[in-house]
Protein backbone atom coordinates (compact mmCIF):
# COMPACT_ATOMS: atom_id res chain seq x y z
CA UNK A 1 -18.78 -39.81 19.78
CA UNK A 2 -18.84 -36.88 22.05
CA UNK A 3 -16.33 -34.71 20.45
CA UNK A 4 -18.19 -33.09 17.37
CA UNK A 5 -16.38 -30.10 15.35
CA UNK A 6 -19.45 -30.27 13.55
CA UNK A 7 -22.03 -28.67 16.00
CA UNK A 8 -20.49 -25.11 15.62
CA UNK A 9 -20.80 -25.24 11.87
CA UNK A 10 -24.39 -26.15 11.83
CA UNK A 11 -26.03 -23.32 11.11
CA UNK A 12 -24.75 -19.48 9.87
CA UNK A 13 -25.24 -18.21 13.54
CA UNK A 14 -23.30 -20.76 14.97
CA UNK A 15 -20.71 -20.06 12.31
CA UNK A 16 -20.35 -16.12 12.35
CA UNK A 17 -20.55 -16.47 16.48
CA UNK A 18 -17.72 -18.50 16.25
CA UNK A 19 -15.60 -17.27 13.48
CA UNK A 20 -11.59 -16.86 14.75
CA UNK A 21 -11.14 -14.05 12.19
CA UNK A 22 -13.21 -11.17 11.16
CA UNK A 23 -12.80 -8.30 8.76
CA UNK A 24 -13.79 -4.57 10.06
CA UNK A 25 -14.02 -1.38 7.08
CA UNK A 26 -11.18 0.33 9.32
CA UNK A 27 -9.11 -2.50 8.56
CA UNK A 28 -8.91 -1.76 5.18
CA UNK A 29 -6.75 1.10 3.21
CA UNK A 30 -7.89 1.94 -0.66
CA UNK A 31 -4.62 2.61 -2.88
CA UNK A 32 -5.69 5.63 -5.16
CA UNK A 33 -3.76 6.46 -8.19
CA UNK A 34 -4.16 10.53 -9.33
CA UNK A 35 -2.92 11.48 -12.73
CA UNK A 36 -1.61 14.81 -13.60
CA UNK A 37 -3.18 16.57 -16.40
CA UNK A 38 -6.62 14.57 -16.97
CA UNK A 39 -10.38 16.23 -16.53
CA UNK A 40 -11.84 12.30 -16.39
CA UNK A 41 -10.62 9.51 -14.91
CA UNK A 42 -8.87 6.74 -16.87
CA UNK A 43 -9.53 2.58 -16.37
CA UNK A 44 -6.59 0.99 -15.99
CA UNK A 45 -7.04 -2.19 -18.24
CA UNK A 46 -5.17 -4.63 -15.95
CA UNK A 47 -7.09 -3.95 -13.15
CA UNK A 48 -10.83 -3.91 -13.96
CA UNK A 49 -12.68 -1.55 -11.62
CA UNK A 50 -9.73 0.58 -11.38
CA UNK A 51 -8.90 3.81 -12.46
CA UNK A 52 -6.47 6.64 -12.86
CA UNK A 53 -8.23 10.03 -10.69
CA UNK A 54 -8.34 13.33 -11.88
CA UNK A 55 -8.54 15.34 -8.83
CA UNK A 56 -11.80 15.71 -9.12
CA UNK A 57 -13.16 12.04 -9.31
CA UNK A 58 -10.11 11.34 -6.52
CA UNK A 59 -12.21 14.40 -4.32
CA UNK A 60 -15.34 12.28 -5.31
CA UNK A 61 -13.73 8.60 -4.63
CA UNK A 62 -12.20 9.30 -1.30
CA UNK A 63 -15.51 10.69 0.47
CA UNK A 64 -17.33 7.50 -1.52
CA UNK A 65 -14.27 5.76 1.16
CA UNK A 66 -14.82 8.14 4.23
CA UNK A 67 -19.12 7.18 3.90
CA UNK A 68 -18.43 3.63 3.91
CA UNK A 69 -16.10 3.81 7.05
CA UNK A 70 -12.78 2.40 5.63
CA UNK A 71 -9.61 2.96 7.20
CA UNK A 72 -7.37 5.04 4.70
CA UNK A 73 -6.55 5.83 1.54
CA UNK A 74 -2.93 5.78 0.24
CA UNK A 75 -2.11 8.32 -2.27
CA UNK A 76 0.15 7.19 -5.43
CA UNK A 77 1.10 10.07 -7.88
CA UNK A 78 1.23 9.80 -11.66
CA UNK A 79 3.31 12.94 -12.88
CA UNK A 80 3.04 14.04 -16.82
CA UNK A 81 6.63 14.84 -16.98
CA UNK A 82 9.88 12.83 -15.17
CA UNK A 83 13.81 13.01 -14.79
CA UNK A 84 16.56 11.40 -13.60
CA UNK A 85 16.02 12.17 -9.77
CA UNK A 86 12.53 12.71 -9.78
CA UNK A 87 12.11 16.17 -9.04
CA UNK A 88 8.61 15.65 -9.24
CA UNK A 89 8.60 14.09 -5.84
CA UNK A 90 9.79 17.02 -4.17
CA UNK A 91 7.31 19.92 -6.15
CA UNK A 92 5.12 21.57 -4.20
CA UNK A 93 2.93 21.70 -6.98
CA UNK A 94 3.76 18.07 -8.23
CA UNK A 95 0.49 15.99 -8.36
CA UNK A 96 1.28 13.95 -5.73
CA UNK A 97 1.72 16.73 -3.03
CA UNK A 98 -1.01 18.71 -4.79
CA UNK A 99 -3.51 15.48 -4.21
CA UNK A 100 -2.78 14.87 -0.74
CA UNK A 101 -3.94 18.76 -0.05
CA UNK A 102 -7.08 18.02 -1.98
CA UNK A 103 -7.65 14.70 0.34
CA UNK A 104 -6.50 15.97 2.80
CA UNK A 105 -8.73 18.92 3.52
CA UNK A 106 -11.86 16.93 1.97
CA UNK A 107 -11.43 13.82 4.36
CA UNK A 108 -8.62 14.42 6.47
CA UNK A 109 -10.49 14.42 9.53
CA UNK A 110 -12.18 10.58 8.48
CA UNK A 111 -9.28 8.80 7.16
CA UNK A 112 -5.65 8.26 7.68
CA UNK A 113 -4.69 10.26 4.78
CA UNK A 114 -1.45 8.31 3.45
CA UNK A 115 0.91 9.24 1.15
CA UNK A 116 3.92 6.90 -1.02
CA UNK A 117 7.08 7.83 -0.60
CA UNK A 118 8.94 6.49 -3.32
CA UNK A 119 10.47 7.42 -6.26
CA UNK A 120 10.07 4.90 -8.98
CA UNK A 121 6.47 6.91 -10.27
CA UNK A 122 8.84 10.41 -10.99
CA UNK A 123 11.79 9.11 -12.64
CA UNK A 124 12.52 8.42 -15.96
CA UNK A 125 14.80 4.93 -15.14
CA UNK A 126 11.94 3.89 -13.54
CA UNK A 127 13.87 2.78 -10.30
CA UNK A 128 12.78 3.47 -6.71
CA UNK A 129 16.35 5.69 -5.89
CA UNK A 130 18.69 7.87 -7.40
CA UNK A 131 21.13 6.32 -9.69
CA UNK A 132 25.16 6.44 -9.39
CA UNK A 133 27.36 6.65 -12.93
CA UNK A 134 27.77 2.82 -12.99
CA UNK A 135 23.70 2.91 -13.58
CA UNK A 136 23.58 1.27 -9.86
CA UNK A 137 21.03 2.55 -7.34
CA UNK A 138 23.00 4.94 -4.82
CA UNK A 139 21.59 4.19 -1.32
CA UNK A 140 23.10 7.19 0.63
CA UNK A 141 21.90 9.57 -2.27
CA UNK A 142 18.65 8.29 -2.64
CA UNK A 143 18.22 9.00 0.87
CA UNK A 144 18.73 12.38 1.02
CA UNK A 145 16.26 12.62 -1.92
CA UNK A 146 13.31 10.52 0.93
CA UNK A 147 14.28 12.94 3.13
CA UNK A 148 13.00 15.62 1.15
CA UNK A 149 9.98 13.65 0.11
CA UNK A 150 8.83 12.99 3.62
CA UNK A 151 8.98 16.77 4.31
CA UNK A 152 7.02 18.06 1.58
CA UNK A 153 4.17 15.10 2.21
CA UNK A 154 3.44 15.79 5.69
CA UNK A 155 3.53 19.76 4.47
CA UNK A 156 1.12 19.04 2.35
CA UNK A 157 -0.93 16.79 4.87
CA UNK A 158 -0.09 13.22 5.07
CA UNK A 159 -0.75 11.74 8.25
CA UNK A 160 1.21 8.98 7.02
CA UNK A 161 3.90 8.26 4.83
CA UNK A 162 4.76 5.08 3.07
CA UNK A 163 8.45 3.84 2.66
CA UNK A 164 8.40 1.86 -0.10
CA UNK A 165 11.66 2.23 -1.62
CA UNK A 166 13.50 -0.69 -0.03
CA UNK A 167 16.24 1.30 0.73
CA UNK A 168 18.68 0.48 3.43
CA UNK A 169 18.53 3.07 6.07
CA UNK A 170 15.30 4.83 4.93
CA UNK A 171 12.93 4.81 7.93
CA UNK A 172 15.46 6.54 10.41
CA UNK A 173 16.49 9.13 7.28
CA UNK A 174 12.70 9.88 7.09
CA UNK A 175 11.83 9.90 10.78
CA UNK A 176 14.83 11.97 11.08
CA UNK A 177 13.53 14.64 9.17
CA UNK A 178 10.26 14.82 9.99
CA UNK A 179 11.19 15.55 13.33
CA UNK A 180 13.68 18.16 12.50
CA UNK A 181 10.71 19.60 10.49
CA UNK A 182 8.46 19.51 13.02
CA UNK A 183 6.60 16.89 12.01
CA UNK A 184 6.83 14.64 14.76
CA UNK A 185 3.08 13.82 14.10
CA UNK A 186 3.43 12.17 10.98
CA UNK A 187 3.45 8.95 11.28
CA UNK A 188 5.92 6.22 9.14
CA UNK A 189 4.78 3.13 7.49
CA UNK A 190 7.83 1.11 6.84
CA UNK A 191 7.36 -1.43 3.78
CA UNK A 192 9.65 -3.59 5.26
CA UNK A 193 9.55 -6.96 3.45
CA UNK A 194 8.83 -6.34 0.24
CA UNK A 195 9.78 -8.55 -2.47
CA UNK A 196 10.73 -8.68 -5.98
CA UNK A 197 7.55 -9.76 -7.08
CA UNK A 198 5.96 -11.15 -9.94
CA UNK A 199 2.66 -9.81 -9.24
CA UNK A 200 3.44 -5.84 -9.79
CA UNK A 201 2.61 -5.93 -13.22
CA UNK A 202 -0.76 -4.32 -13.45
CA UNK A 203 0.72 -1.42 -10.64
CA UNK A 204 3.56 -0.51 -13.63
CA UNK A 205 -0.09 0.00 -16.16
CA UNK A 206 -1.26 2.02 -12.73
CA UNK A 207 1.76 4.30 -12.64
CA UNK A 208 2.84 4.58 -16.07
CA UNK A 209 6.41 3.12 -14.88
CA UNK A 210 8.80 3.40 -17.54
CA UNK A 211 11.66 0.56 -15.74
CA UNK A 212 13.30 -1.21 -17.53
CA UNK A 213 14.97 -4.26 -15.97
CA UNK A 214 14.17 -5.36 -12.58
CA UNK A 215 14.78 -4.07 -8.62
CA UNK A 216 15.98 -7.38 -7.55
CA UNK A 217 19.41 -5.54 -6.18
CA UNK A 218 17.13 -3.82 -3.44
CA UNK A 219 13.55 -5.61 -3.32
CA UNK A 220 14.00 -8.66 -1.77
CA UNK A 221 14.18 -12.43 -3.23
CA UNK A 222 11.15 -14.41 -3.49
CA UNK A 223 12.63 -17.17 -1.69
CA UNK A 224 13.88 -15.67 1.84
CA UNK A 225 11.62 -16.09 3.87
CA UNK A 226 14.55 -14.99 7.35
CA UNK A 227 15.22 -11.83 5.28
CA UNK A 228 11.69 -10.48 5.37
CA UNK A 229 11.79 -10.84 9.53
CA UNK A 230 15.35 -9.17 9.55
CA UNK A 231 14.62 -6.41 7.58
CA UNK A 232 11.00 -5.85 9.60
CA UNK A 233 13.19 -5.97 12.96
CA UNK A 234 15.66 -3.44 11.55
CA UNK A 235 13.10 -0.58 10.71
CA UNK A 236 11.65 -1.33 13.83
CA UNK A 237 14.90 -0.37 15.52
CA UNK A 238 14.80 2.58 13.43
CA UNK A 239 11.54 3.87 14.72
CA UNK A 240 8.99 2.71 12.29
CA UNK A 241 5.63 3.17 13.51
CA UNK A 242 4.26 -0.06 10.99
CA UNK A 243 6.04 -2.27 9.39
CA UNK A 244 4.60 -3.84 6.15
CA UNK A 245 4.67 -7.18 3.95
CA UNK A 246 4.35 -6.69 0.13
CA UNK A 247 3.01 -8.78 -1.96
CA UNK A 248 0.22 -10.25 0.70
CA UNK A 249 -1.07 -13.36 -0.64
CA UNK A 250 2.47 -14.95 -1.64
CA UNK A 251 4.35 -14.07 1.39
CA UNK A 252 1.61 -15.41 4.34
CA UNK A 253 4.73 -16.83 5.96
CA UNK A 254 6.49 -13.73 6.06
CA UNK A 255 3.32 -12.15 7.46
CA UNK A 256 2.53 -14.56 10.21
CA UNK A 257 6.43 -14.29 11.30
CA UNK A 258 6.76 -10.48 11.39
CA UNK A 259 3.38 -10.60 12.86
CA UNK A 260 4.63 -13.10 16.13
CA UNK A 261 7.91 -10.79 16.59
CA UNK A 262 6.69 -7.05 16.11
CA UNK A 263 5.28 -4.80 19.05
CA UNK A 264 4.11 -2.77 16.42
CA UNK A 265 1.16 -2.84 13.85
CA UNK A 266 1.79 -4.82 11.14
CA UNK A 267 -0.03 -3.98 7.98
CA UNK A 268 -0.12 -6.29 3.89
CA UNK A 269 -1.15 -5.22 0.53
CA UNK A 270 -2.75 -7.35 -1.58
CA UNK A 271 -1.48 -6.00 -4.67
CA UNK A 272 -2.42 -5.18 -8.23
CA UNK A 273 -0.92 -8.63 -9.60
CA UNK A 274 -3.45 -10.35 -7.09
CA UNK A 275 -6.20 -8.08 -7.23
CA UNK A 276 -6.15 -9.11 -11.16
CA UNK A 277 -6.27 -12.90 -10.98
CA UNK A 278 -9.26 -13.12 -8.78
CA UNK A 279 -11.15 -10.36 -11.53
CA UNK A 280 -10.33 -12.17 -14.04
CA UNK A 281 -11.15 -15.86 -12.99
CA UNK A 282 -14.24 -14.06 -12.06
CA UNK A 283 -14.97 -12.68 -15.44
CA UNK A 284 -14.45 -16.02 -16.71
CA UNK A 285 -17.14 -17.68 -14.50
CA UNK A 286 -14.34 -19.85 -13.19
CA UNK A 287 -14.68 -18.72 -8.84
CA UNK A 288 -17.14 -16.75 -7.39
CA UNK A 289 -16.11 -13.42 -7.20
CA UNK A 290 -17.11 -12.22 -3.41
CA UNK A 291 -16.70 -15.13 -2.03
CA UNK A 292 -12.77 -15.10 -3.14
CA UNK A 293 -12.52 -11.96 -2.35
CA UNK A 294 -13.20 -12.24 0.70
CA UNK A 295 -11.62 -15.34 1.86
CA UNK A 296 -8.25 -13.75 0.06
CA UNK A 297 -8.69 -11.22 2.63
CA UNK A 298 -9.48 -13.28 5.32
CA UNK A 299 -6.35 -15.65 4.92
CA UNK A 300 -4.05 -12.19 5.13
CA UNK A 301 -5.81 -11.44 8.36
CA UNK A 302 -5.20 -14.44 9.81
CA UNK A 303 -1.97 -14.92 8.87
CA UNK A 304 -1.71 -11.38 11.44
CA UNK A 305 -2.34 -8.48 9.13
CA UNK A 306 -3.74 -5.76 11.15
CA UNK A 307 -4.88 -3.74 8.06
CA UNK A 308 -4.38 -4.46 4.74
CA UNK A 309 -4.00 -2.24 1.23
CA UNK A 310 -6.84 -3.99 -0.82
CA UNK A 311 -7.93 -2.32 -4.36
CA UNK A 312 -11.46 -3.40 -2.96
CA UNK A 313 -11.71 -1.81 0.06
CA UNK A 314 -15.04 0.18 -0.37
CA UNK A 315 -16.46 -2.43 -1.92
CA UNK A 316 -15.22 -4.95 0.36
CA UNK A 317 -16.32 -2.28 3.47
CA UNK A 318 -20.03 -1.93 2.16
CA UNK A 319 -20.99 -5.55 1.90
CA UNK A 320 -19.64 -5.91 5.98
CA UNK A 321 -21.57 -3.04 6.90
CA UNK A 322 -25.04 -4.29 4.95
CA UNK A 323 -23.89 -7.57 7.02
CA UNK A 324 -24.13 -6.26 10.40
């Protein structure tokens, strides 16, 4: 037999010189929730590990990120007070804005200081938009209200912001007035298939959401898989400068089809839901912890993730670098 897979698995040299897909720290973005109103930070029992910042320990946990060379952090708010519209969102002293000056001017200059843009973490309904009399989410108004959002972010220092809203229109509302703003700089990460997922439970702990119901009349079903690649090729028309697939380890076949049509960077997060399972069948002695975690991340990269949103992305970062 002359024809031997085999050879190039023989020994870990062989392997790692001959591995199709590799992980790199500036692949990876760290999600960081910051609380308003705390001195300490606060675990997050869903998600082992992870905490709600104080501005403080987010000052200390983002230059922990910049020394072990990851790519980003992305910035969620978690405001003490909300309303209807989420006014929040749009305070220049609202936690969210007053974070991403903190980060900003601490590691601004090492990482791709990123920044959600939603509003589902300031409003009391709990939904992503504004909401019309009927109690439906009103597209048109909810853009005006992203507008406004993306403004006061990249004012405040996001390099990047994150559309995660999943509403129809939103990337060219956004890019539209950031450059009216004179922000042409800022860059726009467009979550463009994002579905309504299963798996965001431990994120509503995160964020303190207070929804009720679901967002299935704007996130996208679980089952359409053409949907996902028509809704990435629409913000790409609109100028986004990524496009994004949320949840990651669900939706591989979403990834690896955005991934074959976009001329853009396409990013995934493996979210809360997912980060949670693998902790837990940890804890329970039932996988081995690293080892999942990394071939989780692994599979999104080879489905065609360029970078991915990982709740271990230090951790992940230092064992590659005491690997090289």
């Amino acid at each position: 037999m002359r024809v031997r897979p085999r050879r190039l698995r023989q020994t870990p040299a062989l392997r790692a010189m001959t591995e199709q897909t590799r992980l790199h720290p500036r692949e990876l973005v760290l999600p960081i929730f910051v609380r308003e109103g705390i001195d300490n930070p606060i675990p997050i029992g869903s998600m082992p590990g992870v905490v709600q910042h104080s501005l403080d320990s987010a000052r200390q946990a983002v230059n922990e990120a910049a020394e072990a060379g990851i790519g980003g952090v992305m910035l969620f708010g978690v405001p003490l007070e909300k309303d209807a519209v989420g006014s929040g969102a749009t305070d220049p002293e609202g936690i969210l804005n007053v974070a991403t000056r903190v980060v900003a001017s601490e590691v601004g200059d090492a990482l791709v200081v990123q920044t959600d843009l939603c509003l589902d973490e300031f409003t009391d309904h709990g939904h992503c938009g504004v909401l019309a009399s009927d109690g439906s989410i009103d597209n048109d108004a909810t853009l005006l209200r992203y507008r406004d959002m993306g403004v006061i972010q990249a004012e405040s220092g996001s390099q990047l912001v994150g559309l995660s809203g999943m509403m129809d229109g939103q990337v060219a509302a956004v890019r539209d007035a950031l450059d009216e703003a004179g922000h042409a700089g800022v860059a726009t990460l467009a979550y463009a298939a994002k579905y309504a997922s299963a798996f965001y439970g431990p994120f509503r702990e995160a964020v303190d959401s207070s929804l009720i119901g679901d967002r299935r009349s704007y996130q996208l079903e679980p089952g359409n898989r053409r949907e996902g690649v028509r809704e990435a090729v629409l913000d790409i028309e609109q100028g986004a400068d990524i496009v994004m697939v949320k949840p990651a380890g669900s939706y591989l076949d979403v990834l690896s089809d955005v991934a074959a049509i976009s001329e853009i960077p396409v990013w995934a997060y493996q979210v809360s839901g997912e980060y949670a399972m693998i902790e837990a069948a940890a804890a329970n002695g039932w996988i081995q912890r690293r080892r999942a975690i990394l071939e989780s991340l692994v599979g999104i990269r080879r489905a065609g993730a360029d970078a991915i949103l990982t709740y271990w992305a230090v951790e992940v970062a230092n064992w590659l670098r005491e690997n090289r």
